[in-house]
N, C-alpha and C. Protein backbone atom coordinates (compact mmCIF):
# COMPACT_ATOMS: atom_id res chain seq x y z
N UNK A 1 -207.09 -60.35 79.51
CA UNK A 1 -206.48 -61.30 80.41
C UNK A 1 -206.26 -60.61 81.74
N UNK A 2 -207.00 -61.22 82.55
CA UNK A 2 -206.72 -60.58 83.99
C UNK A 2 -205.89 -61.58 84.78
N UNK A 3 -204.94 -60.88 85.68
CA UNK A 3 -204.25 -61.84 86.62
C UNK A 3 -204.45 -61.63 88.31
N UNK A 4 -204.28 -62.31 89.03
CA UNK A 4 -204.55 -62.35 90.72
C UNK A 4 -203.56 -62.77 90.70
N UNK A 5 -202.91 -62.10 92.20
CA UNK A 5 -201.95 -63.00 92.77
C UNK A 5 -202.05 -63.10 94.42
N UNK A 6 -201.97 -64.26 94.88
CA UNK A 6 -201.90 -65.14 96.03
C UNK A 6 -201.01 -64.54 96.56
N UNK A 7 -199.50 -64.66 96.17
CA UNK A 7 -198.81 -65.13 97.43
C UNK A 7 -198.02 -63.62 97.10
N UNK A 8 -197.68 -63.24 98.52
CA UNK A 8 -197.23 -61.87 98.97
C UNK A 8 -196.04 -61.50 98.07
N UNK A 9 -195.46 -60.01 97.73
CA UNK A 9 -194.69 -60.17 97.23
C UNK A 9 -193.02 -60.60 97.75
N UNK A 10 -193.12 -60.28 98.76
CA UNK A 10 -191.53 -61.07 100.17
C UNK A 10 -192.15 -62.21 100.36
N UNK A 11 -192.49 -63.04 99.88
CA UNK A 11 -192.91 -64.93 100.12
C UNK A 11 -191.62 -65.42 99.44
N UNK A 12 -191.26 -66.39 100.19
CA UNK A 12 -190.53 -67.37 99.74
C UNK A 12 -191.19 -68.04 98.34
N UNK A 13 -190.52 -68.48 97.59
CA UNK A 13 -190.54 -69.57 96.84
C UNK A 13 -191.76 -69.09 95.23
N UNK A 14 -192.35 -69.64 94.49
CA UNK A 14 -192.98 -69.47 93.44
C UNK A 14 -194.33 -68.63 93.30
N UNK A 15 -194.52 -67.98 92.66
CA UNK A 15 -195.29 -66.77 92.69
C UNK A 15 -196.94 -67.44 92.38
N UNK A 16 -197.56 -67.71 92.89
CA UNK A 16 -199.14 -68.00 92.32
C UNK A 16 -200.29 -66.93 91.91
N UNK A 17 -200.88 -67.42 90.53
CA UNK A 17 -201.29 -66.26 90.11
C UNK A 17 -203.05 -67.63 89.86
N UNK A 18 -203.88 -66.78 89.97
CA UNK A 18 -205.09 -67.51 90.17
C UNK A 18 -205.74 -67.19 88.61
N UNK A 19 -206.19 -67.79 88.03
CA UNK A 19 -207.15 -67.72 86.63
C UNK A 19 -208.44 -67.26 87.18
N UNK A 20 -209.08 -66.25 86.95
CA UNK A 20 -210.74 -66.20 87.88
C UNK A 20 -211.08 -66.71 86.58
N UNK A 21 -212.40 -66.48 86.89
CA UNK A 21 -213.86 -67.20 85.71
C UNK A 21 -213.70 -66.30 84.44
N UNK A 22 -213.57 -67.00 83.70
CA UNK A 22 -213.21 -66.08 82.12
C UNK A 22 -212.65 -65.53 81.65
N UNK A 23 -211.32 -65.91 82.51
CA UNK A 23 -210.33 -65.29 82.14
C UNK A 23 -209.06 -66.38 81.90
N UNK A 24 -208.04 -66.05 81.23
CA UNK A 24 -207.15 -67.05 80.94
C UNK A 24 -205.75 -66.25 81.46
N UNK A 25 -204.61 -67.13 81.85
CA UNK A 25 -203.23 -66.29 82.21
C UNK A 25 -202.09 -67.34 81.92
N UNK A 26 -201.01 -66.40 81.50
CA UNK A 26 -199.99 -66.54 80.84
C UNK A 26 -198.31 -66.62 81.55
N UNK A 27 -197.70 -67.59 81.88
CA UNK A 27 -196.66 -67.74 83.04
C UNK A 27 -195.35 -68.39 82.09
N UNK A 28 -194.41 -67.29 82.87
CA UNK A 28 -193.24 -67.95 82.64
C UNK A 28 -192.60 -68.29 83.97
N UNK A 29 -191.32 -69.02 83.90
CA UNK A 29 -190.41 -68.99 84.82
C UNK A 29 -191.06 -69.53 86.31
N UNK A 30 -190.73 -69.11 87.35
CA UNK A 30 -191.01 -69.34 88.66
C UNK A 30 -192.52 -69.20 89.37
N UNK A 31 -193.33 -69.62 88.32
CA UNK A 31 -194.71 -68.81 88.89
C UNK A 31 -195.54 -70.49 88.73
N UNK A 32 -196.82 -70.61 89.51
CA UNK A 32 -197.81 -71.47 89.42
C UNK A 32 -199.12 -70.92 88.79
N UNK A 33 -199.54 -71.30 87.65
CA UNK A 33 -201.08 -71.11 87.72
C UNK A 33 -201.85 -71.82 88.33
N UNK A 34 -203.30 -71.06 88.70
CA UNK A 34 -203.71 -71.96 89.62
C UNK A 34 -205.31 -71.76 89.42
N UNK A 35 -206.00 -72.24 88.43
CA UNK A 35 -207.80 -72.37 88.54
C UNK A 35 -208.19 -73.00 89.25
N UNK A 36 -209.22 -72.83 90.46
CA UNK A 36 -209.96 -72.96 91.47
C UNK A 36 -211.57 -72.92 90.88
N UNK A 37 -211.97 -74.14 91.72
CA UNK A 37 -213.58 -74.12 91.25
C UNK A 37 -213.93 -74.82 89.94
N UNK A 38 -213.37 -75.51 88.98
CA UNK A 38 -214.39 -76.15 87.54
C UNK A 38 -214.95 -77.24 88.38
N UNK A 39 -216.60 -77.04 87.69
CA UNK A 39 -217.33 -77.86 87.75
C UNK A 39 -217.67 -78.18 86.32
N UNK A 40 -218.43 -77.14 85.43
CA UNK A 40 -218.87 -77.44 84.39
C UNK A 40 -217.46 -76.80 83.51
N UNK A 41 -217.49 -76.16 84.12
CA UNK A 41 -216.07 -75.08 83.22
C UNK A 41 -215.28 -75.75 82.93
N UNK A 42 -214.25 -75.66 81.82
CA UNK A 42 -212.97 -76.21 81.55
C UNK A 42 -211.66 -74.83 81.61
N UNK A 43 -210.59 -75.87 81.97
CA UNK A 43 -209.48 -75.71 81.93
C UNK A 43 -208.81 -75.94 80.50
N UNK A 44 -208.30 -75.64 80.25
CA UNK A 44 -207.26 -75.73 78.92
C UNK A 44 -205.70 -75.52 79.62
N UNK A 45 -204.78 -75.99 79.60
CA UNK A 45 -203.44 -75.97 79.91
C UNK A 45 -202.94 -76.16 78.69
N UNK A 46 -202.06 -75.07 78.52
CA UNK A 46 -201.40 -75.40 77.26
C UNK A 46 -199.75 -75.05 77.67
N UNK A 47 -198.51 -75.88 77.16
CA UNK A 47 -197.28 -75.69 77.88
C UNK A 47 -196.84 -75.71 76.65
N UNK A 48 -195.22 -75.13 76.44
CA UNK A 48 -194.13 -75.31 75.54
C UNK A 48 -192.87 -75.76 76.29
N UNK A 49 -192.61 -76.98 76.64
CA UNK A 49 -191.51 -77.78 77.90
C UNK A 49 -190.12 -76.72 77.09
N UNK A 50 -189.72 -76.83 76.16
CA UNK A 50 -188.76 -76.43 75.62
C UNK A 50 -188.71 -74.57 75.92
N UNK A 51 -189.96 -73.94 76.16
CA UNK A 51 -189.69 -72.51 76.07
C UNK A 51 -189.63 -72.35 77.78
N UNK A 52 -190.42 -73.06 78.49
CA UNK A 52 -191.01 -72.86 79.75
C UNK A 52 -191.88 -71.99 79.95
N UNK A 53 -192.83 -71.96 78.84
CA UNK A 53 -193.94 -71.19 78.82
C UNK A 53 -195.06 -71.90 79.07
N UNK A 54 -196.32 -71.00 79.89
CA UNK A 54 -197.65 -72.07 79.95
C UNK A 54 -198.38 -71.47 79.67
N UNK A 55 -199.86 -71.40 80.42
CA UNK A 55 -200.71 -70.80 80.28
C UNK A 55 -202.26 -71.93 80.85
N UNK A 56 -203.18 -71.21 81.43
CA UNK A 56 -204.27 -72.01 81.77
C UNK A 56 -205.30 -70.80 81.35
N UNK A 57 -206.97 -71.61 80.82
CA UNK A 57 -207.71 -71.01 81.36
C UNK A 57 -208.70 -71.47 81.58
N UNK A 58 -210.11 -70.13 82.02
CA UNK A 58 -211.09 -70.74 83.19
C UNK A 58 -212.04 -70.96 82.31
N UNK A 59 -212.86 -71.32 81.60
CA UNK A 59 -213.54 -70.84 80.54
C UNK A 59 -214.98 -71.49 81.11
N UNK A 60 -216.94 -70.97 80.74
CA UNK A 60 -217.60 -71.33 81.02
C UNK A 60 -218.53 -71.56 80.01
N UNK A 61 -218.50 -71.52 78.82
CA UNK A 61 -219.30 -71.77 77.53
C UNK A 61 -218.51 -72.24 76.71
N UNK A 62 -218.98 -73.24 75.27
CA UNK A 62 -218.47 -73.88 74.49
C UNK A 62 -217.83 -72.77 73.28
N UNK A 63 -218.85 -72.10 73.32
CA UNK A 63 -218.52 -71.06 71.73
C UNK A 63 -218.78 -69.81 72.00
N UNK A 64 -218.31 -68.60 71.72
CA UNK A 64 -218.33 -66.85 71.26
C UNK A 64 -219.24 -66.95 70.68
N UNK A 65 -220.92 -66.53 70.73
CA UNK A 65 -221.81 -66.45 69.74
C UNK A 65 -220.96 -65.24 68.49
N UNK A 66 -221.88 -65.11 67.91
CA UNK A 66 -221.43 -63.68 66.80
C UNK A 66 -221.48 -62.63 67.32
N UNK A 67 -222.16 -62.14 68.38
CA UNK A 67 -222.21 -60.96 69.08
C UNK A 67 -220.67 -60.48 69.56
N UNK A 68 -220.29 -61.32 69.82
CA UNK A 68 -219.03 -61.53 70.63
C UNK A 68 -218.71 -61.62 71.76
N UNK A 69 -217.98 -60.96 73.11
CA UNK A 69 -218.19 -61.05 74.39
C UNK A 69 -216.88 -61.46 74.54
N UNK A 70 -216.70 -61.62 75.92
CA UNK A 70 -215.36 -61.55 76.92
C UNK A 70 -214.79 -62.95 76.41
N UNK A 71 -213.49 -62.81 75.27
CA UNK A 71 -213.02 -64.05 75.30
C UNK A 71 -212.03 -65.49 76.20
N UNK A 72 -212.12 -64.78 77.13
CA UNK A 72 -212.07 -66.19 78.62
C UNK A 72 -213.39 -66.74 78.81
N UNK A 73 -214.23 -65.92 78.12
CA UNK A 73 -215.57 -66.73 78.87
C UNK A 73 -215.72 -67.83 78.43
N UNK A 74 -215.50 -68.00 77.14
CA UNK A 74 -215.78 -69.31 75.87
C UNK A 74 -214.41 -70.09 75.86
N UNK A 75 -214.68 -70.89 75.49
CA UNK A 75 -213.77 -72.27 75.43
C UNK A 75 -213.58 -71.88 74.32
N UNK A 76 -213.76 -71.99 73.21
CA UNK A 76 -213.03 -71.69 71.84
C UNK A 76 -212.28 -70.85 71.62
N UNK A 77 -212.59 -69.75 72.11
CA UNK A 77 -211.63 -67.86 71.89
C UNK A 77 -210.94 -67.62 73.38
N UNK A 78 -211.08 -68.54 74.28
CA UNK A 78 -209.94 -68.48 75.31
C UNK A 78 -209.04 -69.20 75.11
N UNK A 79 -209.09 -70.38 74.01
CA UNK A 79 -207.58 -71.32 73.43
C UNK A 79 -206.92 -70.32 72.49
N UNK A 80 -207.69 -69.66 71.72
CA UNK A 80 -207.29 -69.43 71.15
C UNK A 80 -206.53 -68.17 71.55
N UNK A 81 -206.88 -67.15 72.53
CA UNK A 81 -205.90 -65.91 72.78
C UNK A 81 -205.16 -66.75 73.76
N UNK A 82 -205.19 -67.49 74.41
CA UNK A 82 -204.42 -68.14 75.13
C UNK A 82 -202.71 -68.85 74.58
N UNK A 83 -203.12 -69.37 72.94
CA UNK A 83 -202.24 -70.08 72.41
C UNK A 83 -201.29 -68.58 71.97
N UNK A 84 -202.05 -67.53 71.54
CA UNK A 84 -201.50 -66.40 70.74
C UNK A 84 -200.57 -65.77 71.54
N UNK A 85 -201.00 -65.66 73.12
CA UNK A 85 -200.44 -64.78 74.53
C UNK A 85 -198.87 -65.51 74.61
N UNK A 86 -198.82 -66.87 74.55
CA UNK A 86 -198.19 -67.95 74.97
C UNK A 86 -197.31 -67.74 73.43
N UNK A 87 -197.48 -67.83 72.34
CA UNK A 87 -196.54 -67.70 71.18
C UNK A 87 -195.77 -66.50 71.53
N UNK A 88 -196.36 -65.35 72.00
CA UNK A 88 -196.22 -63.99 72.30
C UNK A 88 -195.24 -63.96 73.29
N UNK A 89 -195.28 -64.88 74.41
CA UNK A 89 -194.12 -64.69 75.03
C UNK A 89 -192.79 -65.95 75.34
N UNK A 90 -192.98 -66.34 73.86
CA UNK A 90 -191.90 -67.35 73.21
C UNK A 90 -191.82 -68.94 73.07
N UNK A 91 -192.93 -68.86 73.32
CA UNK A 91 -193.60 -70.51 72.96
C UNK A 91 -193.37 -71.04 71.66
N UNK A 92 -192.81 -71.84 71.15
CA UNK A 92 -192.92 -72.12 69.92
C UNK A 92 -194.30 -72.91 69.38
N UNK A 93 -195.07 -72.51 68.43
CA UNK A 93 -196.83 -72.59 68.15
C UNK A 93 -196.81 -73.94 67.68
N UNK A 94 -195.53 -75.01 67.28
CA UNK A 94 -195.70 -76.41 66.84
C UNK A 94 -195.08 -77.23 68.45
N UNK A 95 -194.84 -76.40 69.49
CA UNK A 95 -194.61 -77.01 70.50
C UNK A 95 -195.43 -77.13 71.71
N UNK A 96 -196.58 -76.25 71.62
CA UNK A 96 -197.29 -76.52 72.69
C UNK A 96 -197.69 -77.71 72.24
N UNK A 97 -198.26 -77.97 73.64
CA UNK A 97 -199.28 -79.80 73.89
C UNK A 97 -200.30 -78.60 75.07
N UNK A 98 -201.65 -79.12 75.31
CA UNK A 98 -202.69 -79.53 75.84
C UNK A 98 -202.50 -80.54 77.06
N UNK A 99 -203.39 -80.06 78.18
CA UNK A 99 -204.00 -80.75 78.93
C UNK A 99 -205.66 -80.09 79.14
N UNK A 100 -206.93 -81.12 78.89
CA UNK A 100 -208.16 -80.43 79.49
C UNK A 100 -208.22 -81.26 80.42
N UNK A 101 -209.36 -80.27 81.51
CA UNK A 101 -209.44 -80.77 82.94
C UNK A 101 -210.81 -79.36 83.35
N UNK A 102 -211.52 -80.48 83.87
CA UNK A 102 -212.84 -79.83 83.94
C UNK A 102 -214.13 -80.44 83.66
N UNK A 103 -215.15 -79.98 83.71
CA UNK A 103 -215.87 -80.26 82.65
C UNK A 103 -217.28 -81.59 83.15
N UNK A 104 -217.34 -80.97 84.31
CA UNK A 104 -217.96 -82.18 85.42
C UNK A 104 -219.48 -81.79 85.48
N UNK A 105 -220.66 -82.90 85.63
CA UNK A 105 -221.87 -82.37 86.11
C UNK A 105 -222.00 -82.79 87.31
N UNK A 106 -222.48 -81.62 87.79
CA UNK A 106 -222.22 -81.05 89.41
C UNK A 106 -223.58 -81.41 90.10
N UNK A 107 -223.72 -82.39 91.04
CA UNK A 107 -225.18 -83.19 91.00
C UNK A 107 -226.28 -82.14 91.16
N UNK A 108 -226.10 -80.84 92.02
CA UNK A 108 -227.12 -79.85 92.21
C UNK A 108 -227.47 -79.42 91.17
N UNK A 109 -226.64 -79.02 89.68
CA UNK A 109 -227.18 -78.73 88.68
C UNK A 109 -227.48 -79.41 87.55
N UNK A 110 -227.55 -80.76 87.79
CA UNK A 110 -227.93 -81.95 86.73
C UNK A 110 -228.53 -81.04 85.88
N UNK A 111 -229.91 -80.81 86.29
CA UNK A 111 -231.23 -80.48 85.70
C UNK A 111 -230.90 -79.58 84.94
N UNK A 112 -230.34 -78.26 85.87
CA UNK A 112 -230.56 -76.84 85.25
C UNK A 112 -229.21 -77.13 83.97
N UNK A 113 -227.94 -77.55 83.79
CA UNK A 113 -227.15 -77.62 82.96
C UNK A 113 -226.71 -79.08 82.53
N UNK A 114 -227.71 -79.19 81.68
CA UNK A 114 -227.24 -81.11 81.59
C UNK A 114 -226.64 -80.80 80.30
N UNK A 115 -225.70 -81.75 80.76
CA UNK A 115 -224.47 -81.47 79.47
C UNK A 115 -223.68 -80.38 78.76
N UNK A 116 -223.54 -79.50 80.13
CA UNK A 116 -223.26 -78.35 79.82
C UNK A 116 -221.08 -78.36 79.97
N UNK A 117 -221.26 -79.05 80.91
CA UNK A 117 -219.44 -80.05 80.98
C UNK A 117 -218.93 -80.66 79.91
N UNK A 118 -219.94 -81.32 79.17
CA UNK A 118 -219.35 -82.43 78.34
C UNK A 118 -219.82 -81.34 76.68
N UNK A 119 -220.33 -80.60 76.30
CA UNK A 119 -220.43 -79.86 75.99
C UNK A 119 -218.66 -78.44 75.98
N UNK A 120 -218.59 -78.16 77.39
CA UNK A 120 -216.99 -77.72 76.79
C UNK A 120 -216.40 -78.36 76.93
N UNK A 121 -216.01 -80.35 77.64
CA UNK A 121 -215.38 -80.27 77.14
C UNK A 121 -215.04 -80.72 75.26
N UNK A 122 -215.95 -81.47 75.22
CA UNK A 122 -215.68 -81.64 72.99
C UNK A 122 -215.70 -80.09 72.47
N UNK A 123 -215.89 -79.27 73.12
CA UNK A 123 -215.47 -77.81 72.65
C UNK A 123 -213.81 -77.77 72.67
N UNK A 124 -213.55 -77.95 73.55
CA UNK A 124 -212.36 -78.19 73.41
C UNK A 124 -211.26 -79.18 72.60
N UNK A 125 -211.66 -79.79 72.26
CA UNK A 125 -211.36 -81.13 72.11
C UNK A 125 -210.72 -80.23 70.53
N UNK A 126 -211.98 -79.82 69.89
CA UNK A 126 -212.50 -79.25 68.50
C UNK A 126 -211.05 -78.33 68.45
N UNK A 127 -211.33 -77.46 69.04
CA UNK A 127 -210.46 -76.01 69.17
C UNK A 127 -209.28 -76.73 68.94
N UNK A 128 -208.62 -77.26 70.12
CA UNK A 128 -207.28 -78.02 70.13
C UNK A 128 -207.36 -78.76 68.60
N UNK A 129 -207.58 -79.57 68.22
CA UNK A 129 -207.25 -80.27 66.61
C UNK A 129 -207.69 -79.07 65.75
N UNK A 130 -208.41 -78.34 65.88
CA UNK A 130 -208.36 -77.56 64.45
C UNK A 130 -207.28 -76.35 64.75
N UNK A 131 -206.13 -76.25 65.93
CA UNK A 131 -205.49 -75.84 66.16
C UNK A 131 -204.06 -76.40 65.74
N UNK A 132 -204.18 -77.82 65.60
CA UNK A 132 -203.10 -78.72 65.56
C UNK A 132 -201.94 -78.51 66.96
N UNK A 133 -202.93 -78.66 68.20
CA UNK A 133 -202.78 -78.70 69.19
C UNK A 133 -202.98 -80.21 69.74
N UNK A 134 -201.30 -80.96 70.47
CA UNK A 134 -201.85 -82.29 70.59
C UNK A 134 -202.58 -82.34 71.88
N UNK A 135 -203.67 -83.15 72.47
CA UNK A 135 -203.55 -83.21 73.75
C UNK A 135 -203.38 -84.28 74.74
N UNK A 136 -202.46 -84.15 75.56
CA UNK A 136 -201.61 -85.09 76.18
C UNK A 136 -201.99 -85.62 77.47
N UNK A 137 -203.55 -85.23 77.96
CA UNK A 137 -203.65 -85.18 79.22
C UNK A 137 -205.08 -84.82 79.34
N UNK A 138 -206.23 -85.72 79.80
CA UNK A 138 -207.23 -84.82 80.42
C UNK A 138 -207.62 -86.01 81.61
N UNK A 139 -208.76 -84.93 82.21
CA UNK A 139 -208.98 -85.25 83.78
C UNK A 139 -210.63 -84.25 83.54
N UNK A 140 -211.46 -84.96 82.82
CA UNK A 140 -212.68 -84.59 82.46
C UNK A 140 -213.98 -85.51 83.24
N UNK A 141 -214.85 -84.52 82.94
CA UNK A 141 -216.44 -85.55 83.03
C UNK A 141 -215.84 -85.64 84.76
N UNK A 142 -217.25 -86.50 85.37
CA UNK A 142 -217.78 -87.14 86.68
C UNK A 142 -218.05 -86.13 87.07
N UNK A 143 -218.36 -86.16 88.39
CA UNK A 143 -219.36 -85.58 89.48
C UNK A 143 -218.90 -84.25 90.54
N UNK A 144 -217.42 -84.33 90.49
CA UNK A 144 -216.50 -83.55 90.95
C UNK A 144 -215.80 -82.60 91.01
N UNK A 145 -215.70 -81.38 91.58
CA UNK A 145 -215.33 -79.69 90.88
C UNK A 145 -213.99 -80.35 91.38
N UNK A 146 -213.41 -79.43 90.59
CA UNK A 146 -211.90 -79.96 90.44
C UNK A 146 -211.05 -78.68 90.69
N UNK A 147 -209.32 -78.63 90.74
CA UNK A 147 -208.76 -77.46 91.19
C UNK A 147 -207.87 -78.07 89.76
N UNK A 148 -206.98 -77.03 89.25
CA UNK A 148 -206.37 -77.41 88.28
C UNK A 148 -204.63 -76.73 88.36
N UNK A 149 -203.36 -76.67 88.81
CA UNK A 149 -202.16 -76.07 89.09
C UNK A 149 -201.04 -76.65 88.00
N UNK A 150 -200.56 -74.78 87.13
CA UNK A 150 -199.70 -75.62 86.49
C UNK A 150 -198.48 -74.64 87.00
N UNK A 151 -197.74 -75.84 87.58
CA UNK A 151 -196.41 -75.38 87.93
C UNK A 151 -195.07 -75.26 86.68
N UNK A 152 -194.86 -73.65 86.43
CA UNK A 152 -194.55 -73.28 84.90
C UNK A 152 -192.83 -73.87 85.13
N UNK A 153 -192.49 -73.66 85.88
CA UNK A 153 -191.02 -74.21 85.89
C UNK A 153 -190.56 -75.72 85.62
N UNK A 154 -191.71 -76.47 85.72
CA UNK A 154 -191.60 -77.81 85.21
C UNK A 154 -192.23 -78.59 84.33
N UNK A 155 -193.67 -77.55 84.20
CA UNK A 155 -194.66 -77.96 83.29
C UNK A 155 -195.44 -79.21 83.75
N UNK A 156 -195.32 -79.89 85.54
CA UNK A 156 -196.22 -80.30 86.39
C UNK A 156 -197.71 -79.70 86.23
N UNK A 157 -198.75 -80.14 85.91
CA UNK A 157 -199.99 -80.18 85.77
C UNK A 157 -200.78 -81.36 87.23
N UNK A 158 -201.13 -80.31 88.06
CA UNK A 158 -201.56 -81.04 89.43
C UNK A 158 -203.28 -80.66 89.25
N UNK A 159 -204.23 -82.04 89.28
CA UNK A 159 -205.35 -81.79 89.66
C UNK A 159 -205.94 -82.30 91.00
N UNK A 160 -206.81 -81.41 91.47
CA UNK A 160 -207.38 -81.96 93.07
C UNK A 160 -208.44 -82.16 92.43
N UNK A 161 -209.74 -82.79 93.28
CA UNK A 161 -211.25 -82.88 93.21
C UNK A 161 -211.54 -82.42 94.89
N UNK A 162 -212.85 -82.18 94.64
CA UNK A 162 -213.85 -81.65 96.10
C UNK A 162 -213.66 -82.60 96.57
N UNK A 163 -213.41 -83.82 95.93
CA UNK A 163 -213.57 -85.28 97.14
C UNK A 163 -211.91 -85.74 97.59
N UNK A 164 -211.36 -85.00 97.83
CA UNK A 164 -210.22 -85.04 98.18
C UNK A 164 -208.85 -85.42 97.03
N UNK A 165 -209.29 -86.09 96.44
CA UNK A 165 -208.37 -86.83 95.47
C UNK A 165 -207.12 -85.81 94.71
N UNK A 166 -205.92 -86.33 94.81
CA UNK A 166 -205.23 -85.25 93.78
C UNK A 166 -204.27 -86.37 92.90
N UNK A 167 -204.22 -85.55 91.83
CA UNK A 167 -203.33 -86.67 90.50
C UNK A 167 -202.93 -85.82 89.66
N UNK A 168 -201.51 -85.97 89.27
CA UNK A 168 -200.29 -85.57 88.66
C UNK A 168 -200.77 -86.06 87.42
N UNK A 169 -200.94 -84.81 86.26
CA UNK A 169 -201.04 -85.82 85.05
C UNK A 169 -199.81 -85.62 84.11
């Protein structure tokens, strides 16, 4: 789990920490996560309202072949260290809920990745129920790379699109 952070450490107000590509991060208290860029990629948001714990990640494939590899990269083994990180720092594991958000075909790459969005997201979908993870929220599929912000102090889940649009889910 790698983390970035945005905003200086003498900044006023809530700390933003950025998810890069394949990687997933873990927030308590006064901080925003913040994934930038899904097109095909999904987001996973997973919160515990009661602990004030969250967590997002960036993920760009449906499944960990057997070989194995960097688990942010995959949608399946980034819920899953994601849910573990998040129990880990006091989440209760029958209290998280789900939001996916992501998961778009991006018109330049119709061709080269068709169905490569809708693909993670029912990857997700999977992970979450065989997790007994509910999910309460998605902002999937269409044409649009999306920004994804979860503000951990309230458990606010803010999505933008490239086409300006933003919605509170």
């Amino acid at each position: 789990m790698k983390t970035f952070t945005s905003t200086p450490d003498d900044a006023p107000g809530p700390e933003r920490l950025l998810v890069g590509v394949s990687n997933y991060v873990v927030g308590t208290g006064e901080q925003t996560l913040v994934a930038y860029g899904l097109g095909a990629c999904v987001s996973v948001v997973l919160y515990d309202e009661s602990a004030g714990v969250g967590g997002v990640t960036h993920a760009m494939l449906p499944k960990q072949p057997r070989s194995g590899g960097m688990p942010g990269k995959y949608v399946d083994t980034s819920i899953e260290s994601l849910l573990r990180d998040c129990v880990g720092s006091g989440a209760g594991f029958g209290d998280v809920e789900a939001t996916i958000v992501g998961g778009a075909t991006i018109f330049e790459l119709k061709d080269l990745a068709a169905g490569a969005g809708e693909r993670n997201v029912e990857a997700a979908r999977e992970q979450l129920d065989a997790l007994d993870v509910p999910v309460v929220a998605e902002a999937v599929g269409g044409e649009a790379g999306r920004t994804v912000e979860l503000d951990v102090a309230t458990g606010t889940v803010t999505v933008s699109t490239a086409d300006g649009e933003t919605e509170v889910l």
